[in-house]
Protein backbone atom coordinates (compact mmCIF):
# COMPACT_ATOMS: atom_id res chain seq x y z
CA UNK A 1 0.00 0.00 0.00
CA UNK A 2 1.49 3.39 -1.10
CA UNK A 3 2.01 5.87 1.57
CA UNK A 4 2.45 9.56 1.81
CA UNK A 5 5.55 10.91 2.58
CA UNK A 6 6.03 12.89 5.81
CA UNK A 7 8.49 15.61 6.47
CA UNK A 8 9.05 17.98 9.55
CA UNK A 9 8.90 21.12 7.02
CA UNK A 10 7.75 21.46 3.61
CA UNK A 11 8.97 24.71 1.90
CA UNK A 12 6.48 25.75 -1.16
CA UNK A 13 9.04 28.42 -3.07
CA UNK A 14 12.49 27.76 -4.02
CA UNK A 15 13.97 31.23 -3.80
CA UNK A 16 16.55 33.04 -1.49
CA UNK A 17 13.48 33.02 1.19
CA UNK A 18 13.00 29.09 0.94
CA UNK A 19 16.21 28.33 0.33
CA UNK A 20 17.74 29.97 3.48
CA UNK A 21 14.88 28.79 5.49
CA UNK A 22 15.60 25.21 4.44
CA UNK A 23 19.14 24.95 5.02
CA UNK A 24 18.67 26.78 8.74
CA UNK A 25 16.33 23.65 9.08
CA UNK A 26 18.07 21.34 7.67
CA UNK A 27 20.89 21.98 9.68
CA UNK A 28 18.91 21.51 12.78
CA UNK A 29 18.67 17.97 11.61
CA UNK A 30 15.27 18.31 10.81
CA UNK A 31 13.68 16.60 7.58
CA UNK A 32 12.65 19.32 4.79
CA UNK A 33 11.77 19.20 1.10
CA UNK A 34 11.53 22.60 -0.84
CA UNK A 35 9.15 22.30 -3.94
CA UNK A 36 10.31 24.58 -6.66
CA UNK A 37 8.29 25.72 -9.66
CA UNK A 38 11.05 27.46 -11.92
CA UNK A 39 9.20 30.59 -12.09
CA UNK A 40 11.77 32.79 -9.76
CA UNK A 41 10.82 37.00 -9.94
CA UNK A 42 14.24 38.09 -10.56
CA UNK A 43 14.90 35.71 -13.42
CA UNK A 44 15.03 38.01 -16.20
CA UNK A 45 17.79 40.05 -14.03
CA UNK A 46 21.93 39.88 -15.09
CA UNK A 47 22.51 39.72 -11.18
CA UNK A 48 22.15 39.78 -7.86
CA UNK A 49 22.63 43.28 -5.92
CA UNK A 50 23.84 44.51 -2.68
CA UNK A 51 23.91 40.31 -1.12
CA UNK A 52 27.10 40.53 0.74
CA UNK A 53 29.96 38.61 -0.51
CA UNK A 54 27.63 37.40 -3.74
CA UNK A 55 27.44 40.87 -5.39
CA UNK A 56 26.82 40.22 -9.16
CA UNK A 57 26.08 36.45 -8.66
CA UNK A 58 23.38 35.68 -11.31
CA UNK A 59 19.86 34.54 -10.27
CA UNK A 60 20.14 31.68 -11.59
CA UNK A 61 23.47 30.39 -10.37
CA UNK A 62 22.92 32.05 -6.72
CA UNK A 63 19.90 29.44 -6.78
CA UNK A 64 21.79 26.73 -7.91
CA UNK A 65 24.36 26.99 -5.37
CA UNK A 66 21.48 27.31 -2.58
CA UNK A 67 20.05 23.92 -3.56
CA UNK A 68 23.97 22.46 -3.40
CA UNK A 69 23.96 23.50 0.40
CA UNK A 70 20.61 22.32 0.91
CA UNK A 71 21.31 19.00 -0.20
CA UNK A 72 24.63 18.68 1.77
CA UNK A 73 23.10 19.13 5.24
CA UNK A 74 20.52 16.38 4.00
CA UNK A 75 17.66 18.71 2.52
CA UNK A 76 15.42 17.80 -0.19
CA UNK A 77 14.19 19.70 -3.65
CA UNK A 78 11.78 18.75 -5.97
CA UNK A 79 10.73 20.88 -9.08
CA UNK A 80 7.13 21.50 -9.31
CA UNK A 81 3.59 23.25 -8.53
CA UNK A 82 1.83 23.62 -5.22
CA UNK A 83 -2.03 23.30 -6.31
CA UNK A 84 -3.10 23.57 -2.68
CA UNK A 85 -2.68 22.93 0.68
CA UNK A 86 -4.90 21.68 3.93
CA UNK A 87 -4.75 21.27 7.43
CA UNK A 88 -5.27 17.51 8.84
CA UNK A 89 -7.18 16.43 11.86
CA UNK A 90 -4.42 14.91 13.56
CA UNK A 91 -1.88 17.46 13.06
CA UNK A 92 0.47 18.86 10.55
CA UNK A 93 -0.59 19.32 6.80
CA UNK A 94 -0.73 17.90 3.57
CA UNK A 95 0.95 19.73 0.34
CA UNK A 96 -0.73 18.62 -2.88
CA UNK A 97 0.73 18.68 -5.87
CA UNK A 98 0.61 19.34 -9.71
CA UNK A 99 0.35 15.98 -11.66
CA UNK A 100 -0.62 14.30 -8.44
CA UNK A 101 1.07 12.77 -5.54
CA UNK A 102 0.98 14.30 -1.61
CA UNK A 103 3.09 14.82 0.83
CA UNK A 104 2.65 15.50 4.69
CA UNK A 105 4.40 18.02 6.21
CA UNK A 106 4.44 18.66 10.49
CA UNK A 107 4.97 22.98 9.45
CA UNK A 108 4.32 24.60 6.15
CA UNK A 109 6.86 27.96 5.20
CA UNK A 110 5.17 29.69 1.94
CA UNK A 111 7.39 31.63 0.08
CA UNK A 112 6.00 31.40 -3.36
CA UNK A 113 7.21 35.71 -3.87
CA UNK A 114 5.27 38.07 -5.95
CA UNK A 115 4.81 39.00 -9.23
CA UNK A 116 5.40 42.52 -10.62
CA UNK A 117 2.05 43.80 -13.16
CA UNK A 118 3.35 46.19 -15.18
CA UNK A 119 1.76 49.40 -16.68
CA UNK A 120 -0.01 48.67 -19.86
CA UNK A 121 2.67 50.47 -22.26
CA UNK A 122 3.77 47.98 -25.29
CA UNK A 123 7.32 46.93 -24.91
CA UNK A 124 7.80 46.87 -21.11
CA UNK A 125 7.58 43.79 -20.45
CA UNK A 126 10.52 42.77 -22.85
CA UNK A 127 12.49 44.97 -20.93
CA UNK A 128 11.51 43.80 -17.56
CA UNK A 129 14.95 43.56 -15.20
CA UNK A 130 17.23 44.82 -18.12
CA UNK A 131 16.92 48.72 -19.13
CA UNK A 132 13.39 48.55 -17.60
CA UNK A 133 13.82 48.74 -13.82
CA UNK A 134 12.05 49.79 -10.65
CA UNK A 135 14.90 49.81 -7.76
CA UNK A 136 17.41 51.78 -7.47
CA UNK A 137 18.95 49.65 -4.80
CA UNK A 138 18.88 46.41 -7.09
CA UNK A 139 20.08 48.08 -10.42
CA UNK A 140 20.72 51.91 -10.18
CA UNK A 141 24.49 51.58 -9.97
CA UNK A 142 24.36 50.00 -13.69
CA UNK A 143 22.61 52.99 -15.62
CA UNK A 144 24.51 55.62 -13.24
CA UNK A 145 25.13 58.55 -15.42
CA UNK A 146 22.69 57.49 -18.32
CA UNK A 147 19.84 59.21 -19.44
CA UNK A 148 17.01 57.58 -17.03
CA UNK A 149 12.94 58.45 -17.52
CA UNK A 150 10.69 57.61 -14.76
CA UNK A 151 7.00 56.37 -15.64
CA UNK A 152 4.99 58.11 -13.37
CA UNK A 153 2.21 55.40 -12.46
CA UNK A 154 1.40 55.45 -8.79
CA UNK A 155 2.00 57.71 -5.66
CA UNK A 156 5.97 56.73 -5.56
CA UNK A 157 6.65 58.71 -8.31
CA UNK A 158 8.63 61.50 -6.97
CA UNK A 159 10.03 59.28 -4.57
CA UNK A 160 11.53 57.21 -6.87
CA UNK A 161 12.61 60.10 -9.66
CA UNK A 162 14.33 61.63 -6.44
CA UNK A 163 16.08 58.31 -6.29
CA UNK A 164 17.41 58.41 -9.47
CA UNK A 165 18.31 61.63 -9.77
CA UNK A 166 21.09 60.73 -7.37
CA UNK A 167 22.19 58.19 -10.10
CA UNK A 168 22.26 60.67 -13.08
CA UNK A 169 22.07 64.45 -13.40
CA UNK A 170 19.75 63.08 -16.89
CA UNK A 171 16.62 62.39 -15.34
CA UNK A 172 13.32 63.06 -16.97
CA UNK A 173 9.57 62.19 -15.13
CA UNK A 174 6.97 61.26 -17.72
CA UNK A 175 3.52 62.13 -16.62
CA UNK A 176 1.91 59.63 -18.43
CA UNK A 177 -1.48 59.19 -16.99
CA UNK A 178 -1.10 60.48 -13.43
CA UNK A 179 -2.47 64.26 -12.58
CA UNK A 180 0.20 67.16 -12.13
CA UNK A 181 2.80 67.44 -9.75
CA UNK A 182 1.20 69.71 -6.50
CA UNK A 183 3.23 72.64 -6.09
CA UNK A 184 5.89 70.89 -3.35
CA UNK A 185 6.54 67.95 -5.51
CA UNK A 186 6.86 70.20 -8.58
CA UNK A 187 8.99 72.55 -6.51
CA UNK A 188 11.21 69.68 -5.66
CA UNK A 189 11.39 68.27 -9.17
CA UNK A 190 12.65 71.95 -10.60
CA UNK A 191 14.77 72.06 -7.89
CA UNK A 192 16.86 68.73 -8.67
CA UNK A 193 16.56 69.64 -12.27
CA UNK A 194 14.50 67.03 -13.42
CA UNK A 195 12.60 67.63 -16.48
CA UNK A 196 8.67 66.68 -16.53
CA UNK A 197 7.01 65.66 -19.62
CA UNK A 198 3.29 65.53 -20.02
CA UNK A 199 1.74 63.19 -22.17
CA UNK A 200 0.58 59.90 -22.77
CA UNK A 201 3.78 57.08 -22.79
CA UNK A 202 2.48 54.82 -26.00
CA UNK A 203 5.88 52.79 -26.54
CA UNK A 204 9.65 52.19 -26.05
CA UNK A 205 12.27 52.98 -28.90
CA UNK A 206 14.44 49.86 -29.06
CA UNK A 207 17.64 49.95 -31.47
CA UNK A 208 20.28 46.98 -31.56
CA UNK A 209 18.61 45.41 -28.73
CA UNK A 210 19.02 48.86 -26.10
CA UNK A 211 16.58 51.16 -24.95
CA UNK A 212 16.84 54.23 -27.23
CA UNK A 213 13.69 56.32 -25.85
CA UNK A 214 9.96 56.60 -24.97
CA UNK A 215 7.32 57.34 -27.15
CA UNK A 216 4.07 59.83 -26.43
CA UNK A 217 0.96 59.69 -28.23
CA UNK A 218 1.87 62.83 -30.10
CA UNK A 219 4.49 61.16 -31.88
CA UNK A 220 7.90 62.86 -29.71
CA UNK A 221 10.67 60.59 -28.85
CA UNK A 222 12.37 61.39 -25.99
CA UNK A 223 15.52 60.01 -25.70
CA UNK A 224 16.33 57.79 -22.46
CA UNK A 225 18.51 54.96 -22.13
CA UNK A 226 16.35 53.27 -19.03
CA UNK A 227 13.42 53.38 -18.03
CA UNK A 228 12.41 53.03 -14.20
CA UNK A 229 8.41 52.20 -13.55
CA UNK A 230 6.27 51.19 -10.52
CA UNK A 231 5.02 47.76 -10.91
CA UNK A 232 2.29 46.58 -8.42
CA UNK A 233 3.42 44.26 -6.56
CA UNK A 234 1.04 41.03 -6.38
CA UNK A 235 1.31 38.06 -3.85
CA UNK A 236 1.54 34.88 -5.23
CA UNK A 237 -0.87 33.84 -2.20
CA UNK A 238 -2.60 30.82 -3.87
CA UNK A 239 -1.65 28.39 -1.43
CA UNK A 240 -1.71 30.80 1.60
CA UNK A 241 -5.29 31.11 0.97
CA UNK A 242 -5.87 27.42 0.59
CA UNK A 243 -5.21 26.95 4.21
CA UNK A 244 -7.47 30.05 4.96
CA UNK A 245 -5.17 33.18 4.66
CA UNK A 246 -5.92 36.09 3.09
CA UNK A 247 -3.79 38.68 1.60
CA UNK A 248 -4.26 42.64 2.20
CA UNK A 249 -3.33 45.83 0.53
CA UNK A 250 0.20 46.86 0.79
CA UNK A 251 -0.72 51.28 1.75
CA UNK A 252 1.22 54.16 0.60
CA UNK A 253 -0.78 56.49 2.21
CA UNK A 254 -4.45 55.53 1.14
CA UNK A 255 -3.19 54.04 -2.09
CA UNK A 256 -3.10 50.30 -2.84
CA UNK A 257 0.34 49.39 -4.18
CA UNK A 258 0.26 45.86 -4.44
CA UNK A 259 -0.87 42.88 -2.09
CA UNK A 260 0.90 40.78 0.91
CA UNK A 261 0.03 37.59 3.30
CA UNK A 262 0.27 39.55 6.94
CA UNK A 263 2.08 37.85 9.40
CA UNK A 264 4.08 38.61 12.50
CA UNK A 265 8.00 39.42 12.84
CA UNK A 266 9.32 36.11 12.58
CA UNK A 267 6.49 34.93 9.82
CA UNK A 268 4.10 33.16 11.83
CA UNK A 269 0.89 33.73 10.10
CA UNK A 270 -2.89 33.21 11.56
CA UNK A 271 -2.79 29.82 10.60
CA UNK A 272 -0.62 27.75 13.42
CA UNK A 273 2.19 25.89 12.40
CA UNK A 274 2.02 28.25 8.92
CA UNK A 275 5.01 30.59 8.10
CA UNK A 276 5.74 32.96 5.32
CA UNK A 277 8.84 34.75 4.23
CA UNK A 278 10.45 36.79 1.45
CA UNK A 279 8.39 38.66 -1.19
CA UNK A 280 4.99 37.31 -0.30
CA UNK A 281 4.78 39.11 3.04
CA UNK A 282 7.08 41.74 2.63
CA UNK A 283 6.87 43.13 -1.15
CA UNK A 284 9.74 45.41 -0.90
CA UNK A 285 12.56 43.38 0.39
CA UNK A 286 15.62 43.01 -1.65
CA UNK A 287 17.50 38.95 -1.97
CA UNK A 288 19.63 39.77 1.03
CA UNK A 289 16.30 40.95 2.98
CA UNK A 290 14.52 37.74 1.83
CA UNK A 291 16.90 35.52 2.76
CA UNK A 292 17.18 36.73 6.25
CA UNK A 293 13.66 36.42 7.22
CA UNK A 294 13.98 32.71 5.59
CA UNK A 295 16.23 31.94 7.73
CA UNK A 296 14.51 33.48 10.96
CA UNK A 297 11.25 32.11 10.01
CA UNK A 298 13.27 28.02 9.41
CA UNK A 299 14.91 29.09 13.21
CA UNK A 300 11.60 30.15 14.97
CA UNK A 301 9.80 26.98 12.88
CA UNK A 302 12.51 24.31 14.45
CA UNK A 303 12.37 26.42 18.13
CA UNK A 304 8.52 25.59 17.66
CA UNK A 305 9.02 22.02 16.94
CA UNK A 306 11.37 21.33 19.78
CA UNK A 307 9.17 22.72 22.50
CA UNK A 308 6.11 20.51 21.42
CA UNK A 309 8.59 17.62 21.33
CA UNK A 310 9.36 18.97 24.80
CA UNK A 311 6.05 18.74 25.87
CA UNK A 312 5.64 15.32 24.21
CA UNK A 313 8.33 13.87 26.15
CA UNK A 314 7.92 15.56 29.19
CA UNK A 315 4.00 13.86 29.14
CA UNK A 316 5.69 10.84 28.46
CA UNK A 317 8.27 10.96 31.38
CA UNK A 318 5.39 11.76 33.39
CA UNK A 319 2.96 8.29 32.65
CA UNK A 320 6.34 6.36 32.83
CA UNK A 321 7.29 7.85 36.10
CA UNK A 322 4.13 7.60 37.50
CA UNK A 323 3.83 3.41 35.66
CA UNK A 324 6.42 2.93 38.53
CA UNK A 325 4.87 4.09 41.83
């Protein structure tokens, strides 16, 4: 008779978040299998930015090398969806997956990230992570000095330009569809001398495979050579909200940019014996950032286990102790 397989911790995401979590797990000797399905939010990026000692590292390979330690402390990884998720009367939980087959898992940690929606301008997406950016953290030091535009799209805008103005004294703020500038922010634009364009943004200008400009509906080019925008940033909370979670609005102010799974400071969500980390509870953190709170929320998951394995064996010392008398 075929049985499901039963681990202390499932992970459902395979990025710096899952990863890290994993290996703190798996190096408290507990059993863990990360389940991976290849779609990771900063694969269209050259590299990895401002991770100590792994500056540069692409995506791809920083991954690769996170599975390598996983596996030599004993952890498991196995490429694939998460369809869903449930809680089980006795305890613990049961991960289904894509293309069937189960498996049982004592703690769930869900970091299945975010993905980034994108204005509705032709040709961003093609650009996504290259000359089409949004942090200036994660990729401002490679257009430094370039001519940079900012597609104003959501109540960032001026924070970000401001950003980037301290990467290039070349920085132009296209209006697009947002409504003018109040008279501070406008003050503050002039003041940095940042050029505003109004306009509708209809298109990029791409030549030899670079970023040559943005085009209005009027028919101008301006010439840029990157572009920075303000995605909204969308939990990938399917499988949170299979086990009852919901996600809420991340707030600027009183405006919605993008959606997270809450949970506390160490990632414990509502849902007992449920942890989140990385991108899908905190939207803006960079690799480094999700990779820490893996690894906090894999610490505080095996400092949970122990102390019901406490209480199991203290109950236990308890009926044998008192079997004596």
């Amino acid at each position: 008779m075929e049985t499901t397989q039963r681990y202390d911790v499932v992970v459902i995401g395979g990025g710096p978040a899952g990863l890290a979590g994993a290996v703190a797990l798996a190096r408290s000797r507990r059993s863990v299998l990360v389940v991976d399905d290849g779609t990771p939010r900063n694969a269209p990026a050259d590299g990895v930015h401002n991770y100590l000692g792994r500056e540069g590292t692409p995506p791809g390979e920083l991954l690769a090398l996170g599975r390598a330690e996983l596996a030599g402390y004993g952890g498991a990884f196995r490429e694939g969806r998460v369809s869903g998720a449930e809680a089980l009367e006795g305890g613990g939980f049961r991960v289904a997956l894509d293309g069937g087959g189960d498996v049982d898992a004592r703690r769930l940690l869900v970091t299945t990230g975010l993905t980034d929606e994108l204005p509705d301008v032709p040709g961003l997406a093609q650009r996504w992570g290259r000359d089409v950016l949004h942090c200036p953290y994660c990729h401002g030091w490679e257009v430094r000095e370039r001519a940079i535009g900012v597609l104003a799209c959501g109540p960032m805008v001026v924070h970000q330009t401001l950003l980037m103005r301290q990467l290039s004294d070349d920085v132009t703020v296209f209006r697009h569809r947002q409504p003018p500038f109040d008279d501070e922010q406008a003050e503050e634009l002039a003041a940095r001398g940042i050029r505003v364009v109004d306009g509708e943004v209809v298109g990029l200008e791409v030549v030899d495979d670079r970023l040559t400009g943005v085009r209005l509906a009027s028919g101008e080019v301006v010439a840029v050579e990157a572009l920075a925008v303000q995605p909204r940033f969308v939990a990938r909370g399917g499988v949170a909200e299979s086990l009852g979670l919901s996600t809420s609005d991340l707030l600027v102010g009183e405006h919605s940019i993008g959606s997270r799974v809450d949970a506390d400071p160490t990632g414990a969500t509502a849902v007992p014996g449920v942890y989140v980390a990385g991108n899908v509870n905190d939207p803006m953190a960079q690799v480094v950032a999700g990779a820490a709170a893996g690894m906090r929320a894999g610490s505080m998951i095996n400092a949970e286990l122990v102390a019901e394995e406490t209480r199991l064996a203290v109950a236990a010392h308890r009926e044998r102790s008192a079997a004596r008398v």
